[in-house]
Protein backbone atom coordinates (compact mmCIF):
# COMPACT_ATOMS: atom_id res chain seq x y z
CA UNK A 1 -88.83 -92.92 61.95
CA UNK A 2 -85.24 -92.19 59.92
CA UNK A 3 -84.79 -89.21 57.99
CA UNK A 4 -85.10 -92.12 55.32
CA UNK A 5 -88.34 -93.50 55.59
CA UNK A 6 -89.71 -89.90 55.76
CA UNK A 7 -88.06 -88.87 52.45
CA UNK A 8 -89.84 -92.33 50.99
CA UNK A 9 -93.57 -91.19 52.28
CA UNK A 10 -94.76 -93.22 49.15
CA UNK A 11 -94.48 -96.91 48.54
CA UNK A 12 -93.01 -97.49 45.32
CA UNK A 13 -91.52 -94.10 45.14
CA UNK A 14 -88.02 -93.15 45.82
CA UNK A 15 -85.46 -90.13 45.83
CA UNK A 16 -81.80 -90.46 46.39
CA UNK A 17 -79.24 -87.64 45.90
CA UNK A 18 -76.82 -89.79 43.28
CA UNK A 19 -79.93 -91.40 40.95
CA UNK A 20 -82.06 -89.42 37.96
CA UNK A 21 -80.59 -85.98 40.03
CA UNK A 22 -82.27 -86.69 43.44
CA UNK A 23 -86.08 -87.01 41.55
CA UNK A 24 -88.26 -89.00 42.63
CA UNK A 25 -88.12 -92.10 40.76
CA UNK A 26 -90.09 -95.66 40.70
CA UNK A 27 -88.20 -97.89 43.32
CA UNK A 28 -85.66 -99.93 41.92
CA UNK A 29 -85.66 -98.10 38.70
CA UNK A 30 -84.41 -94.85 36.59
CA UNK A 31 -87.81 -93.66 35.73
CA UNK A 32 -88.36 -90.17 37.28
CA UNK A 33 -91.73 -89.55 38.22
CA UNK A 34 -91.91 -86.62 37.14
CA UNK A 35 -91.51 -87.79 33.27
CA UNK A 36 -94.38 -90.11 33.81
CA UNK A 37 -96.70 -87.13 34.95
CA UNK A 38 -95.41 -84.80 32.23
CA UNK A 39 -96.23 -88.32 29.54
CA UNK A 40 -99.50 -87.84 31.11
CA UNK A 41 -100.02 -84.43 30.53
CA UNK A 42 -99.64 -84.52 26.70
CA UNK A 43 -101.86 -87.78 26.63
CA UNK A 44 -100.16 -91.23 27.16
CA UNK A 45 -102.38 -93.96 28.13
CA UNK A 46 -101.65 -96.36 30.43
CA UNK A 47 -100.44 -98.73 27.92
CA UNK A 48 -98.18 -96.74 26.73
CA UNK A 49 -96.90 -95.72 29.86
């Protein structure tokens, strides 16, 4: 296994040191994760997600 494939333990989910400050992020996107989870937290929905 490459250093890689461990950082990206979940499908969907990256992190790379030059994109949304080394966050994870939703593949192929700019969306840190951790904005989705804080959205969450103060009551999106899924649709508005």
């Amino acid at each position: 296994m490459t250093l890689k494939e461990l950082a990206n333990t979940y499908q969907g989910i990256e992190k790379n040191p030059g994109v949304v400050g080394g966050n994870a992020r939703i593949a192929g996107t700019r969306i840190a994760v951790w904005g989705l989870v804080e959205s969450r937290q103060l009551g999106a929905t899924d649709d508005r997600l």
